[in-house]
Protein backbone atom coordinates (compact mmCIF):
# COMPACT_ATOMS: atom_id res chain seq x y z
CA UNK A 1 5.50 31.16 3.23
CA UNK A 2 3.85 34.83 1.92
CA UNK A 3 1.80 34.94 -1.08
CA UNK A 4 3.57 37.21 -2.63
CA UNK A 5 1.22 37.79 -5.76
CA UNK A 6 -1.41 38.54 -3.07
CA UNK A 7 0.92 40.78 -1.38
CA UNK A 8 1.90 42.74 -4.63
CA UNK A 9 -1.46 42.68 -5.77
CA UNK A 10 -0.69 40.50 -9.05
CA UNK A 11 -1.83 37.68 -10.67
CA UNK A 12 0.10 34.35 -10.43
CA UNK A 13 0.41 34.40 -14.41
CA UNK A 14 1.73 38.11 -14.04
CA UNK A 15 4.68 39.19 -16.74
CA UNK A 16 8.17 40.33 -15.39
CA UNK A 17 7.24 44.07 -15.85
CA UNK A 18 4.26 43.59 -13.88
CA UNK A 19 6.17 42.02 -11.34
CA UNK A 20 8.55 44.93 -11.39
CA UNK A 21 6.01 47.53 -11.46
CA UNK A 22 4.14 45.76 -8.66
CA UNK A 23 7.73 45.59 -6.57
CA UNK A 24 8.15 49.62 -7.18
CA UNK A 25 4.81 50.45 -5.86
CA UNK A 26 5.03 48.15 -3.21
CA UNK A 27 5.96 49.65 0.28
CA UNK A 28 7.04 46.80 2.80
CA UNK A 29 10.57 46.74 1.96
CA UNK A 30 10.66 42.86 2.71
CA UNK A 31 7.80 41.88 0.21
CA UNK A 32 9.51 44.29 -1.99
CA UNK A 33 12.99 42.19 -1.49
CA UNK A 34 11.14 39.21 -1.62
CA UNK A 35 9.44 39.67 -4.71
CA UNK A 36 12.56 40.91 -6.63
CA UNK A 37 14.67 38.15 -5.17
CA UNK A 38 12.42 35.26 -6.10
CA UNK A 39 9.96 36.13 -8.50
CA UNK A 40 12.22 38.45 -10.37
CA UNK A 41 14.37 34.86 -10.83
CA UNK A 42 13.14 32.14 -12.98
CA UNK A 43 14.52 28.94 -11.17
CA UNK A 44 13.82 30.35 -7.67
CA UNK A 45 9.81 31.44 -9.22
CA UNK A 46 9.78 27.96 -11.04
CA UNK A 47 10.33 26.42 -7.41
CA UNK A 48 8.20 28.98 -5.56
CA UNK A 49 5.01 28.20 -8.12
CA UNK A 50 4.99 24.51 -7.57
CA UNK A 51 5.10 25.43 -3.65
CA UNK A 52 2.49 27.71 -4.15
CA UNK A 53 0.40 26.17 -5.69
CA UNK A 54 0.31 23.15 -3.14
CA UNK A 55 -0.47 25.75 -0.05
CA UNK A 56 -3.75 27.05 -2.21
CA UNK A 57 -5.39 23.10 -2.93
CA UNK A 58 -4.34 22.72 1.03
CA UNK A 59 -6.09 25.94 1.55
CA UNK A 60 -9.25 24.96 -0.43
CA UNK A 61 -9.12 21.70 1.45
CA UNK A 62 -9.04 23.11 4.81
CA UNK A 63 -11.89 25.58 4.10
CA UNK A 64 -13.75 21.81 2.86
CA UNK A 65 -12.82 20.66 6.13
CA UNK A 66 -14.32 23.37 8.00
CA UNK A 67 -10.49 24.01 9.14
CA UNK A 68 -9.85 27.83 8.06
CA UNK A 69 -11.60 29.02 10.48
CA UNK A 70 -10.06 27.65 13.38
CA UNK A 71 -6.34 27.86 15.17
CA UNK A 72 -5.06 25.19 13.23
CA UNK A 73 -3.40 27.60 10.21
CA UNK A 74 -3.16 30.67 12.51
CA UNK A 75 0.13 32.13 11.36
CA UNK A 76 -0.15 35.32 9.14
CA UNK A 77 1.82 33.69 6.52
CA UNK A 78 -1.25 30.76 6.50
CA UNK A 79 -3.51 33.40 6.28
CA UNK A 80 -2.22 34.09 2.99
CA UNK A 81 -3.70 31.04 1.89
CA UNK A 82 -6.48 30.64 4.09
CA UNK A 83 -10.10 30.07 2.44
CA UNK A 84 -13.29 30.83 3.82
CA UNK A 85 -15.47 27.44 4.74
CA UNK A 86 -17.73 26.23 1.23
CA UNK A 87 -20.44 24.90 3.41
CA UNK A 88 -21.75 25.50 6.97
CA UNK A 89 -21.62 22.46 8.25
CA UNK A 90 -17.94 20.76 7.44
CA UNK A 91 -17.64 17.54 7.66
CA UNK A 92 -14.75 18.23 10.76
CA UNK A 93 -18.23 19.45 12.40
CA UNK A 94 -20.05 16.46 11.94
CA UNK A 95 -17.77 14.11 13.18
CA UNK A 96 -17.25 16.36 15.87
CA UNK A 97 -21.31 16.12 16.24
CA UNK A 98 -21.25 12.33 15.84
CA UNK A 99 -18.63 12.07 18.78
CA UNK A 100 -20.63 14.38 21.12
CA UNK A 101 -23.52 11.91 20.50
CA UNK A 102 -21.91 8.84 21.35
CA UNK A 103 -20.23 10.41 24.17
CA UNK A 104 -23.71 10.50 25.84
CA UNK A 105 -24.36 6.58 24.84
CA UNK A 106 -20.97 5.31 25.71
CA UNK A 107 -20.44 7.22 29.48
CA UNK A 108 -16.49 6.86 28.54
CA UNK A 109 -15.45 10.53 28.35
CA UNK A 110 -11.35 9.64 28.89
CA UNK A 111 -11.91 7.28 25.69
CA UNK A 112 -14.30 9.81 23.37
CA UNK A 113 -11.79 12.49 24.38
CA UNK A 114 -9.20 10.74 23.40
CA UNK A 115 -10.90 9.97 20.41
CA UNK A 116 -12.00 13.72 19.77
CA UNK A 117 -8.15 14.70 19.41
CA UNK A 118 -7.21 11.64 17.87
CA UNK A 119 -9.30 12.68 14.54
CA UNK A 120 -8.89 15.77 15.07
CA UNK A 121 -5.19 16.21 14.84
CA UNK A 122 -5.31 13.20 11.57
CA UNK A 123 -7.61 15.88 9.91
CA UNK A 124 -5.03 18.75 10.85
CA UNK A 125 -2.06 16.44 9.32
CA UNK A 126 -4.37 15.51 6.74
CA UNK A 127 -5.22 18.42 5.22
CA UNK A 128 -1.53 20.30 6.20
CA UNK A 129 0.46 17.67 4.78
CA UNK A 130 -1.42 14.73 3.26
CA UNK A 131 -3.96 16.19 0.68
CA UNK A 132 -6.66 14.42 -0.87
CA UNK A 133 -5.67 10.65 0.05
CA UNK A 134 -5.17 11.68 3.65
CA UNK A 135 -8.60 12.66 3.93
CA UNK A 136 -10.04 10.10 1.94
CA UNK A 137 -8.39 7.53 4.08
CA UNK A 138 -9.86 9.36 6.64
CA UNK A 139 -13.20 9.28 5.44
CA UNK A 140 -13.03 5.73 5.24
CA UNK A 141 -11.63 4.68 8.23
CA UNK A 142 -14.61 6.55 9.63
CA UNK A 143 -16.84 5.12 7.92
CA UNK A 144 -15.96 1.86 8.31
CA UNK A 145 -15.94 2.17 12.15
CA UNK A 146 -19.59 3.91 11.90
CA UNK A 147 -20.86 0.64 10.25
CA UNK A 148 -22.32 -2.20 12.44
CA UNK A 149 -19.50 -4.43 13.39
CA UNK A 150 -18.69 -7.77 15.61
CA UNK A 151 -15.17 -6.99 16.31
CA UNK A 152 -12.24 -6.17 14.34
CA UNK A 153 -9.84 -9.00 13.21
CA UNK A 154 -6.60 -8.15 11.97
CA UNK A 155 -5.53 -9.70 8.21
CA UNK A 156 -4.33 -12.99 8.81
CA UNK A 157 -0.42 -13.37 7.96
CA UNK A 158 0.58 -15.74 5.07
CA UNK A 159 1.35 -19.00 6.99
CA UNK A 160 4.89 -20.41 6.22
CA UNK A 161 4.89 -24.07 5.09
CA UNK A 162 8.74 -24.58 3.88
CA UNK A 163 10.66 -27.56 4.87
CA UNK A 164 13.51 -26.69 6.82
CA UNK A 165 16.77 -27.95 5.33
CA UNK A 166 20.04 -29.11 6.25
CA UNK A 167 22.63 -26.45 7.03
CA UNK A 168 25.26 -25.84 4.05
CA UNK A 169 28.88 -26.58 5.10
CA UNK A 170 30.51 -23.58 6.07
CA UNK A 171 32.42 -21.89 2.92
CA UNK A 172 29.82 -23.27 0.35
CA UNK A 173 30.08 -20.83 -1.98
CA UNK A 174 27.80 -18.98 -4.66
CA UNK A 175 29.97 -17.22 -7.34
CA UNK A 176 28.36 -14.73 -10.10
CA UNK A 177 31.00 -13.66 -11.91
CA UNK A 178 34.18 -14.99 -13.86
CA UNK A 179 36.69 -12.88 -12.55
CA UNK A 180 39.03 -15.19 -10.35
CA UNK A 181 39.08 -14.34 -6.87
CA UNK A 182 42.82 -13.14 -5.56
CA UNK A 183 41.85 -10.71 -2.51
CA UNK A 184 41.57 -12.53 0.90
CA UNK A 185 38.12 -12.10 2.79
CA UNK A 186 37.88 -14.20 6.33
CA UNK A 187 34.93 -13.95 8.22
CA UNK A 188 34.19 -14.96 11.53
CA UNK A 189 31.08 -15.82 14.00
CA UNK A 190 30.18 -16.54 16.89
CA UNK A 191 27.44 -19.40 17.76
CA UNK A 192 23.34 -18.83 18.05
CA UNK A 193 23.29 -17.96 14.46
CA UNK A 194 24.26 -18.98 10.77
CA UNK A 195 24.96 -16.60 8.39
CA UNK A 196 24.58 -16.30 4.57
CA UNK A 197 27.09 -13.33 3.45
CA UNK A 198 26.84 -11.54 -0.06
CA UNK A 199 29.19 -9.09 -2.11
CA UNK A 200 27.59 -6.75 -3.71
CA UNK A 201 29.53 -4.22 -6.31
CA UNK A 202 29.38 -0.74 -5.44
CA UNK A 203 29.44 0.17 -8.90
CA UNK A 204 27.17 -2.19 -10.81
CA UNK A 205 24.61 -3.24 -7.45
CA UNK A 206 25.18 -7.36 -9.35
CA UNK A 207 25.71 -9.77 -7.08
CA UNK A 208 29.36 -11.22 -7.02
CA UNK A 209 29.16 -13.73 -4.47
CA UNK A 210 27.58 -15.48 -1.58
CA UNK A 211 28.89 -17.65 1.04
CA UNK A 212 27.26 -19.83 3.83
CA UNK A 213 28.55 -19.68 7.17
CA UNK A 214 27.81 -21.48 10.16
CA UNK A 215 27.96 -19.82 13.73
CA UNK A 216 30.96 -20.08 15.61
CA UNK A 217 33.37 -20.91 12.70
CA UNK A 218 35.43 -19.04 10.55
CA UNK A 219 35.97 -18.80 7.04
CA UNK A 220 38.39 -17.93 4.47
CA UNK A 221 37.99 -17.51 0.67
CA UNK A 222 39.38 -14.94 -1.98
CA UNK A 223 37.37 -12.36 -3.74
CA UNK A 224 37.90 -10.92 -6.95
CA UNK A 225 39.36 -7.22 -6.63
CA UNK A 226 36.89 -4.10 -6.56
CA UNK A 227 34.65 -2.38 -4.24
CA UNK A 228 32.04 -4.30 -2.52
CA UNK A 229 29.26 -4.10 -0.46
CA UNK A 230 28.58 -6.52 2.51
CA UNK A 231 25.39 -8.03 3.38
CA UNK A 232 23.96 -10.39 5.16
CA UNK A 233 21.15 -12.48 6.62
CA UNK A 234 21.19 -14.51 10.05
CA UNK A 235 19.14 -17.09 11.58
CA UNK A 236 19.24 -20.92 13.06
CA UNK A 237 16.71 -23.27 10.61
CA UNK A 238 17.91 -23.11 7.11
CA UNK A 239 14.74 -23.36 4.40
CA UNK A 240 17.04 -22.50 1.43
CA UNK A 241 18.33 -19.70 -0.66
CA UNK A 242 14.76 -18.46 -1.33
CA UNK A 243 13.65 -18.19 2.24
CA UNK A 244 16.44 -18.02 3.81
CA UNK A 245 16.00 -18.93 7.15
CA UNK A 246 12.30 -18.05 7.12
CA UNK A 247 10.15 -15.25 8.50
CA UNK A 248 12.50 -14.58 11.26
CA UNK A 249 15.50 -14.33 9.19
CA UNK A 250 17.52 -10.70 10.22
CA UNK A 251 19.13 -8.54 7.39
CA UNK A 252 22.38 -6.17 7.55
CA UNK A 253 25.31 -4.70 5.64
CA UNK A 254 27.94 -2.70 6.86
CA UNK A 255 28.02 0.75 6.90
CA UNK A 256 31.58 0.82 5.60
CA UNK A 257 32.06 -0.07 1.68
CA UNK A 258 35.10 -3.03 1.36
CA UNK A 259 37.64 -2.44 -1.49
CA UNK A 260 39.85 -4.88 -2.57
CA UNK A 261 42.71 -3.78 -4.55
CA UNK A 262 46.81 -4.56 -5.38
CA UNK A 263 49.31 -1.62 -5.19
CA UNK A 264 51.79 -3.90 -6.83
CA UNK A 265 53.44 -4.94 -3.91
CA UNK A 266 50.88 -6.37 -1.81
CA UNK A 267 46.89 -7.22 -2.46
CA UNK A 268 44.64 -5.87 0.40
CA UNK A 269 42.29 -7.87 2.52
CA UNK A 270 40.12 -8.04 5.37
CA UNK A 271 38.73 -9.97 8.35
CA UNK A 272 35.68 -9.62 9.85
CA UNK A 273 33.86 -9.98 12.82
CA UNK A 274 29.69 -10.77 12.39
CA UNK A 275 29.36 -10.22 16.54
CA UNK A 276 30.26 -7.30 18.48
CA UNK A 277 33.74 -7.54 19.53
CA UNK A 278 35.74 -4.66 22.21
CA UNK A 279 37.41 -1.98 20.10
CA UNK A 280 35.88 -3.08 16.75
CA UNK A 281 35.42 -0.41 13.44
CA UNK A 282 32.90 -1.82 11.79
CA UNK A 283 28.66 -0.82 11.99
CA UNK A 284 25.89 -2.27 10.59
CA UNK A 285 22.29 -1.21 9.99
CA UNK A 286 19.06 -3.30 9.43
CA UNK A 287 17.97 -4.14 5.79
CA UNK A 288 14.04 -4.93 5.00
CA UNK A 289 14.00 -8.47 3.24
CA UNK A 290 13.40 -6.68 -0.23
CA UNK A 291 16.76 -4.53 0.15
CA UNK A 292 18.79 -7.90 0.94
């Protein structure tokens, strides 16, 4: 993106007739376009001063990285925005420094190399697209690996202590609304897996039902009409309708929205199918537990 204020020779606070006085001494014809087209607008220079303003702190955070005066921002566009180093040594120099002198402790040059572009291309995405926090995260991951050490341990995982339960029969049902259910819903499985399916209104996001299902039967019940979404989580051991069926529990919906509706001859319904069957229409996707 061009600095066009730099380009015009303006200020970014600059009124519209120095804008337009600016634009009619101005002689590239596409800064001259530019200008009028976007800063001559106040939506598109509302959008294009929120932009700008991000590239300069990036810029001033490159130059603190010792990064404006490499290849990293070499278009003439970056240059716009490009900001001469604040100190002589950056600290993208020292860590450079402090990997050149553990590359003559450690005798592993494929590893320190490896290591050299590591950081070095986190500090490029860092400072290009992450700001402050990605260099401060930086910084600390650095610093934490500089500090004497044993050896890392990852965090230890909660450790799941539920009972496991006896399955529900198949068609227990969970109902969270009043409306009387008239629309038929069957749903089949296949065995390996049990199945807890909910209805969720498109509309609304409430809950309007869920119903247990055990693998390899089949269901029937009737749903109150409207437009529903489907999810729903598999496993084997049951541990309730908190946990589900525990840290290995899977979560889906269907792609496809389900309505349920009477055109005053008939009311509509549907069967599905919670395994892959030859010719089937309908596709899932994976929900994180917090989604289900």
């Amino acid at each position: 993106m061009r600095n066009l204020y730099t380009r015009l020779g303006i200020e970014p606070s600059a009124s519209e007739q120095e804008i337009r006085a600016a634009i009619a001494r101005c002689k590239n014809s596409t800064v001259k376009t530019d200008g009028a087209e976007i800063l001559l607008n106040a939506s598109k220079r509302r959008n294009y001063d929120r932009v700008f303003r991000t590239l300069c702190d990036i810029g001033v955070l490159r130059a603190h990285l010792g990064l404006s005066h490499g290849n990293n921002w070499g278009s003439p566009e970056s240059d716009d925005f490009r900001v001469e180093p604040t100190h002589g040594l950056s600290l993208h120099n020292e860590l450079v420094a402090k990997i050149k002198r553990f590359n003559k402790k450690s005798k592993v040059d494929g590893f320190v190399n490896s290591v050299k572009k590591f950081i070095a291309g986190i500090f490029r995405i860092a400072a290009v697209f992450g700001g402050i926090a990605g260099v401060i995260w930086m910084i600390s991951i650095w610093e934490d690996s500089s500090a004497p050490s044993s050896s890392y341990s990852p965090p230890s995982q909660p450790t799941f202590n539920e009972p496991a339960l006896h399955l529900p029969q198949s068609g227990t049902i969970r109902r969270y609304t009043s409306r009387a259910g008239v629309a038929p819903l069957e749903i089949q499985t296949s065995a390996g897996s049990n199945y807890l399916v909910k209805l969720e209104d498109v509309s609304t996001g409430s809950n309007i039902l869920d119903v247990f299902i055990r693998g390899g039967s089949t269901i029937e019940i009737e749903v109150p009409l409207g437009t529903y979404r489907l999810k729903y989580a598999a496993g084997q051991t049951w541990y309730g309708y908190e946990h589900y069926f525990g840290p290995s529990t899977g979560y889906s919906k269907a792609d496809s929205n389900f309505r349920f509706y009477n055109d005053g001859y008939r009311v509509s319904g549907y069967t599905v199918t919670l395994y892959q069957v030859r010719d089937g229409n309908l596709s899932t996707s994976r929900l994180s537990p917090g989604q289900f």
